[in-house]
Protein backbone atom coordinates (compact mmCIF):
# COMPACT_ATOMS: atom_id res chain seq x y z
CA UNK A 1 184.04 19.03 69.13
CA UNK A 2 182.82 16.65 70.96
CA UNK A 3 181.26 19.01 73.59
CA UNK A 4 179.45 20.63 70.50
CA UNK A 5 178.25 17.02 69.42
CA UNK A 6 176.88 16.23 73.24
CA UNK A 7 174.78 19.68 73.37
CA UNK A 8 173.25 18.63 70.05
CA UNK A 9 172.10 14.95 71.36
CA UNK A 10 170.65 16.51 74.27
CA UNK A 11 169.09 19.06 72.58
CA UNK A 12 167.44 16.82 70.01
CA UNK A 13 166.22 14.18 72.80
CA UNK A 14 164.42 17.35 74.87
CA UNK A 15 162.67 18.29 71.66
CA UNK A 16 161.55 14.64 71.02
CA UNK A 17 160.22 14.57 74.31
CA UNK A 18 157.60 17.40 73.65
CA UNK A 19 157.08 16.20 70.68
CA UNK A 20 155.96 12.86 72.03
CA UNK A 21 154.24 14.94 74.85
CA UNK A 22 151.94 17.31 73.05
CA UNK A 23 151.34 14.04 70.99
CA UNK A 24 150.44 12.02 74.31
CA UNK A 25 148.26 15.08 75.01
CA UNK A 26 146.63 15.47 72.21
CA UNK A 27 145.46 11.64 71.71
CA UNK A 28 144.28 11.45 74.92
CA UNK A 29 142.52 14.68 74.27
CA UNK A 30 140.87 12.53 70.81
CA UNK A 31 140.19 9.71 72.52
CA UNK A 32 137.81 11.70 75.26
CA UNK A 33 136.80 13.73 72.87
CA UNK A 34 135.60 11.15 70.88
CA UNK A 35 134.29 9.22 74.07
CA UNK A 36 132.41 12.10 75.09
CA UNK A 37 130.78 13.01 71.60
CA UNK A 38 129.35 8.87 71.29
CA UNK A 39 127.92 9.36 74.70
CA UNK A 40 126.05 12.62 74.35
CA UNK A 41 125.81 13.05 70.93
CA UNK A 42 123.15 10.30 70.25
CA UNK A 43 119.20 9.60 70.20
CA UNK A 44 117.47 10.34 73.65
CA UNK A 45 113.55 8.33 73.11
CA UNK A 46 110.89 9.37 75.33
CA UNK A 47 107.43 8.34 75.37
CA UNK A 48 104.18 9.63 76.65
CA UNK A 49 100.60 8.36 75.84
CA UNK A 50 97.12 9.60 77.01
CA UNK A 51 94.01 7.36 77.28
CA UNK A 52 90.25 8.16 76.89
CA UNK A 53 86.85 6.61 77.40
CA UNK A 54 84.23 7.28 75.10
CA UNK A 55 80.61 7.15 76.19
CA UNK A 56 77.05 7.06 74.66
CA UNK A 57 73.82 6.35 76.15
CA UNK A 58 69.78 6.85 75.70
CA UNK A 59 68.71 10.52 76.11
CA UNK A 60 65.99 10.20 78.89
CA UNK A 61 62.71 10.99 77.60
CA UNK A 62 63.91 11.61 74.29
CA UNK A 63 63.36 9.00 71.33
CA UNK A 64 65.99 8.25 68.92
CA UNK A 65 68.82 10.67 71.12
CA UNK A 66 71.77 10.26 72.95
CA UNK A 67 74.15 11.60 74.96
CA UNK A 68 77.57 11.14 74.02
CA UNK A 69 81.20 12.46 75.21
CA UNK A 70 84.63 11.10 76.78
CA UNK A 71 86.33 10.66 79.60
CA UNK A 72 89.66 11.27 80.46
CA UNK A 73 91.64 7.71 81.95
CA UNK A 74 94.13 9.73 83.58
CA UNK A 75 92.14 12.66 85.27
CA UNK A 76 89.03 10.76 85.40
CA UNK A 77 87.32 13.96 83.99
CA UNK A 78 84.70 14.70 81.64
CA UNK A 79 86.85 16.21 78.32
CA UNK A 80 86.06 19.43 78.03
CA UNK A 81 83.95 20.10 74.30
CA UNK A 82 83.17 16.26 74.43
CA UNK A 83 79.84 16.02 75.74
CA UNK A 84 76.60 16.82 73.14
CA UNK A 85 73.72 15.08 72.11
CA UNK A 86 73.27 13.35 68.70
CA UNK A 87 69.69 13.09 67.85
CA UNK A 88 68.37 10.97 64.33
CA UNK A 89 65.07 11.21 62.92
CA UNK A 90 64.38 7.52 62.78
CA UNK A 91 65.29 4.23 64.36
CA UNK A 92 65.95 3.05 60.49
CA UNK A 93 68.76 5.50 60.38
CA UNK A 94 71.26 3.75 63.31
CA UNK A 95 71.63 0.67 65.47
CA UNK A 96 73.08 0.99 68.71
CA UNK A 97 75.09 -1.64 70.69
CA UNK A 98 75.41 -0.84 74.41
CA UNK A 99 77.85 -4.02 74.30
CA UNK A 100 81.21 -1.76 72.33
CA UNK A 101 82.95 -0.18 74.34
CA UNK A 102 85.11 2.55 72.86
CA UNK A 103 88.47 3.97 73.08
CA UNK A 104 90.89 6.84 72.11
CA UNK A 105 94.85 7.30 72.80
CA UNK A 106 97.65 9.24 71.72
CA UNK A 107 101.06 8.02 71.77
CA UNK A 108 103.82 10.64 71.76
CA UNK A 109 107.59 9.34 70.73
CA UNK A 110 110.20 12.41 71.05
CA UNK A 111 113.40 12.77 70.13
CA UNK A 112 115.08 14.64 72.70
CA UNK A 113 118.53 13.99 71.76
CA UNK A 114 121.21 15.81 69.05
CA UNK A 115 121.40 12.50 66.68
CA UNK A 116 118.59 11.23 64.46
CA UNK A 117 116.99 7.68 66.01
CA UNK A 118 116.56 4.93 63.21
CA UNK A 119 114.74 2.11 63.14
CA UNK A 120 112.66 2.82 66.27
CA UNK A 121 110.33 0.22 67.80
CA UNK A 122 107.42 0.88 69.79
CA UNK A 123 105.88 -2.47 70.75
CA UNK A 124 102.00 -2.10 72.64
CA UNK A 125 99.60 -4.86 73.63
CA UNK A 126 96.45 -5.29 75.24
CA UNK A 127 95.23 -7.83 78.06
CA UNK A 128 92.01 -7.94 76.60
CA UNK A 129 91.41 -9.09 72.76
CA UNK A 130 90.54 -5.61 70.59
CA UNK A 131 87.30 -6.23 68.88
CA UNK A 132 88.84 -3.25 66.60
CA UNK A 133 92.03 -1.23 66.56
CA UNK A 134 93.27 1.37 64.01
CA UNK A 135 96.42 3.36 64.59
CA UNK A 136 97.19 6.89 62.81
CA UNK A 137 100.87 7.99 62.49
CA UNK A 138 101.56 11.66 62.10
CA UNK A 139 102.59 12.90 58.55
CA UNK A 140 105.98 13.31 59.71
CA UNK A 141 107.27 10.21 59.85
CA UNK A 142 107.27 6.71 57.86
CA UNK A 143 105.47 4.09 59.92
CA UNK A 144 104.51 0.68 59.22
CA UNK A 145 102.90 -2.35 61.95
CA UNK A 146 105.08 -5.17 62.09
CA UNK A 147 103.00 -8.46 62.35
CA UNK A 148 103.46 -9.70 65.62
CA UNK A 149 102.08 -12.84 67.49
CA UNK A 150 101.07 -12.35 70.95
CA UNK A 151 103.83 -13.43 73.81
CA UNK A 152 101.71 -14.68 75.97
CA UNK A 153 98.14 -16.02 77.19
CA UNK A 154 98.75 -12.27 79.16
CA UNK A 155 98.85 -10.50 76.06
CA UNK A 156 96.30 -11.52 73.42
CA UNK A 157 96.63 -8.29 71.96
CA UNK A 158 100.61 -7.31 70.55
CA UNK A 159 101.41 -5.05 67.96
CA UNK A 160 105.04 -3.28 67.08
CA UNK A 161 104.79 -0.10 65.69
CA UNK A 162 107.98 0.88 63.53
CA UNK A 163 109.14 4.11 62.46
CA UNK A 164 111.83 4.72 59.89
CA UNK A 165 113.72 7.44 61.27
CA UNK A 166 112.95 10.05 63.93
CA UNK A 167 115.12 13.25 63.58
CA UNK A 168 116.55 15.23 66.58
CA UNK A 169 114.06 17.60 69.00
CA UNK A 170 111.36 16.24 66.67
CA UNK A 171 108.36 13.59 67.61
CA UNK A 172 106.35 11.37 65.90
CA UNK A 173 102.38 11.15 67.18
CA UNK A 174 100.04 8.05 67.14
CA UNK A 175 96.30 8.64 67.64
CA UNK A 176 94.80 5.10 68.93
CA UNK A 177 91.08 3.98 68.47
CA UNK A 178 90.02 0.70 69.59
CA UNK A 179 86.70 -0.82 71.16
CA UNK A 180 86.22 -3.93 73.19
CA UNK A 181 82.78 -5.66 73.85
CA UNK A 182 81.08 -5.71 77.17
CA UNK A 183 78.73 -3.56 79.35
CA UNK A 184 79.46 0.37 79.70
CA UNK A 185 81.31 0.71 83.47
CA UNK A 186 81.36 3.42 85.84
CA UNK A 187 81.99 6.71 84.30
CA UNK A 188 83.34 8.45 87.51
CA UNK A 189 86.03 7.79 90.19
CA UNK A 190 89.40 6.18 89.54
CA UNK A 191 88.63 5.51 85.84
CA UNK A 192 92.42 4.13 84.88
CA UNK A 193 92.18 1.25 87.78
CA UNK A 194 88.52 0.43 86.17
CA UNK A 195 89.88 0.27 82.45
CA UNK A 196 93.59 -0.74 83.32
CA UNK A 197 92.63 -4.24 80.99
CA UNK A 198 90.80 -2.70 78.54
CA UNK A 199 94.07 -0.12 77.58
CA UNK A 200 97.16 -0.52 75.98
CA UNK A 201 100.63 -0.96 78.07
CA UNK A 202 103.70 0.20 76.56
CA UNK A 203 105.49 -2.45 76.92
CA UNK A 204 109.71 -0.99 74.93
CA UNK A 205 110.89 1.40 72.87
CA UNK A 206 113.92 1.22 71.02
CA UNK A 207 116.18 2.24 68.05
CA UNK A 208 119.10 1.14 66.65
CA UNK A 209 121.19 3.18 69.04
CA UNK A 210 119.59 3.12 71.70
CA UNK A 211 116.80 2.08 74.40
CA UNK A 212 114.04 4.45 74.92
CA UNK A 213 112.41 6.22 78.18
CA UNK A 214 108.83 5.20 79.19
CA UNK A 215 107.85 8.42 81.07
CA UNK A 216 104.30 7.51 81.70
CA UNK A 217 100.50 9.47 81.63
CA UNK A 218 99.48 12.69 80.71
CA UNK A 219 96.03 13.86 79.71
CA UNK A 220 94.09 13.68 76.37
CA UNK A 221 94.34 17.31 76.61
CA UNK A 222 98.25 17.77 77.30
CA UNK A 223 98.37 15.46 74.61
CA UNK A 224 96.61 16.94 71.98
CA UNK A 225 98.22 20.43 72.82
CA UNK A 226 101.33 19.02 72.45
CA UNK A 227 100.71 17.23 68.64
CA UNK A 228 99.01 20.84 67.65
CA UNK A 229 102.20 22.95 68.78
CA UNK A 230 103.97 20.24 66.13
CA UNK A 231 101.36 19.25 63.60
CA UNK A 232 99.43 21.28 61.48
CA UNK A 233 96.89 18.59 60.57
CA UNK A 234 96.07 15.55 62.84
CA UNK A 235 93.02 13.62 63.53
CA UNK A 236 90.85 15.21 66.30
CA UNK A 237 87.63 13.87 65.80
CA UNK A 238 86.08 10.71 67.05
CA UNK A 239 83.10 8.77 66.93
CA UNK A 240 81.65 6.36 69.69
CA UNK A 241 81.37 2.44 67.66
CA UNK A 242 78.27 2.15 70.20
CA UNK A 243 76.22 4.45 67.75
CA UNK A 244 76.38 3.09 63.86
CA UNK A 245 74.42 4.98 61.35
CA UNK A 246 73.08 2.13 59.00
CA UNK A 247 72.44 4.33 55.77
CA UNK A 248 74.26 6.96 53.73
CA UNK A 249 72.20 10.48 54.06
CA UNK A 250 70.91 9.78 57.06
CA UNK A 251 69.86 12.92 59.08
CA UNK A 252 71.96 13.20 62.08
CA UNK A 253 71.98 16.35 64.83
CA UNK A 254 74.52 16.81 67.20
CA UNK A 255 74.37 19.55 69.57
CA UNK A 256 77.36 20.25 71.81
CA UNK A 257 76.80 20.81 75.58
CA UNK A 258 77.84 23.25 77.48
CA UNK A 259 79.40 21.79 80.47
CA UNK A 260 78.48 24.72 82.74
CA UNK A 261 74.31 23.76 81.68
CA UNK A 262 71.63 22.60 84.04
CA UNK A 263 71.38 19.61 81.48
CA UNK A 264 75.08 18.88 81.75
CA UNK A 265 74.44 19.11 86.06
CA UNK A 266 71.88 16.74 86.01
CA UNK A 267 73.46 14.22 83.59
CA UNK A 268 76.40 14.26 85.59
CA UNK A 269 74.99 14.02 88.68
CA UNK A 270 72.63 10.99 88.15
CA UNK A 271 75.35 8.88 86.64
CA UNK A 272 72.69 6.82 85.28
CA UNK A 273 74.71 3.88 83.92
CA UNK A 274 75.53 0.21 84.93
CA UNK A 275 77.95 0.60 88.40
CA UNK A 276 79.64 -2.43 87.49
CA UNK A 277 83.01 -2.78 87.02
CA UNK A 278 85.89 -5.55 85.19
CA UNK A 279 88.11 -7.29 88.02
CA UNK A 280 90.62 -4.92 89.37
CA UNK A 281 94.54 -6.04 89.28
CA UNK A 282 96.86 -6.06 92.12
């Protein structure tokens, strides 16, 4: 009887041991799981951004025409389709100011992570005060520009761009166009060192979950391949603030230039603009 009793006990106490076992097990197993989910199962921000010169000056020997086009900050090359001349029929029609200085960017914000990013913060200043600045959101995503004063004497210039809510492998595009005042600079050579005031700096991005990735530069081009591949409509065009057409109907003619042209050659190759160039930083 009491051998029968014994067997019992013991038998009971080896199944409460794997009982508490494959419990042990299996909320340890939760517990990593659940560890391991929170850190890879969340928002991943990366951002890129592209920078470009504009450019428009006299057509020599030609009256009321110019020659206009970009140039790339990163490659410090002409942008291929940019360059043409835009011709009016009279000095009544336009003004042009060889004092604004104009600018293009795109700002590209991905997702690259499995969870959607909320409440994501892009902040962006400038060392030099923007005589202008507009910024264009994709249609994807809700936007707004939070009013911000500037930090610092270093940063007259501060705006914080915030976007509602950025899904997973998606990304949210900002086209940039801004002018400054002062005399056109170099065209050619190490273009980003020459502008590096007169273009934004990234300065954080951020969500609610987490902080974001600044990767760096790419070109105007990469850029713009990339927001076509994800956007069926975005704003491509631009036009240089130098050139302002002072009445409505005004006859305007712009004839692209074909890069490979004698008259592209000889434009390029006389560089026939003011060397000078803004202090260079450090």
């Amino acid at each position: 009887m009491s051998n029968s009793k014994k067997g019992k006990s013991s038998w009971n106490w080896h199944e409460l041991a794997k009982i508490i076992f494959i419990a042990l097990i299996t909320c340890i197993l939760s517990v990593g799981g659940t560890l391991y989910l929170a850190s890879h199962l969340k928002p991943e921000l990366l951002v890129k951004y592209a920078w470009a010169r504009a450019f428009t000056m006299p057509q020599e020997g030609k009256k009321h025409s110019y020659i206009s086009g970009m140039v790339d900050l990163c490659s410090s090359q002409l942008i291929t389709g940019s360059l043409c001349t835009i011709t009016f029929n009279s000095e009544k029609d336009y003004s042009f100011d060889p004092n604004v200085q104009s600018y293009v960017g795109k700002i590209i914000v991905t997702n690259k992570g499995y969870l959607s990013a909320k409440t994501i913060r892009l902040g962006i200043a400038f060392m030099f005060p923007t005589k202008s600045l507009d910024i264009i959101n994709s249609p994807n995503v809700e936007t707004s520009l939070q009013p911000t004063e500037s930090r610092s004497d270093l940063y007259p210039t501060h705006k914080t761009i915030e976007i509602d809510r950025l899904p997973p492998r998606e990304s949210a595009f900002f086209t940039l166009i801004w002018t400054h005042e002062g005399p056109l600079t170099n065209l050619w050579g190490d273009t980003l060192r020459q502008d590096q005031y007169y273009i934004p700096e990234i300065l954080f991005i951020s969500s609610e979950e987490v902080l974001g990735t600044i990767e760096g530069y790419i070109t105007l081009a990469q850029a713009r391949e990339l927001e076509a591949e994800s956007i069926s409509s975005s704003p491509m065009g631009f036009w240089d603030s130098a050139l302002y057409v002072e009445k409505e109907g005004a006859q305007i003619t712009i004839k692209q230039i074909d890069p490979s042209s004698v008259e592209a050659e000889i434009f390029i190759e006389r560089k026939s603009i003011n060397p000078s160039s803004p202090p260079i930083r450090n």
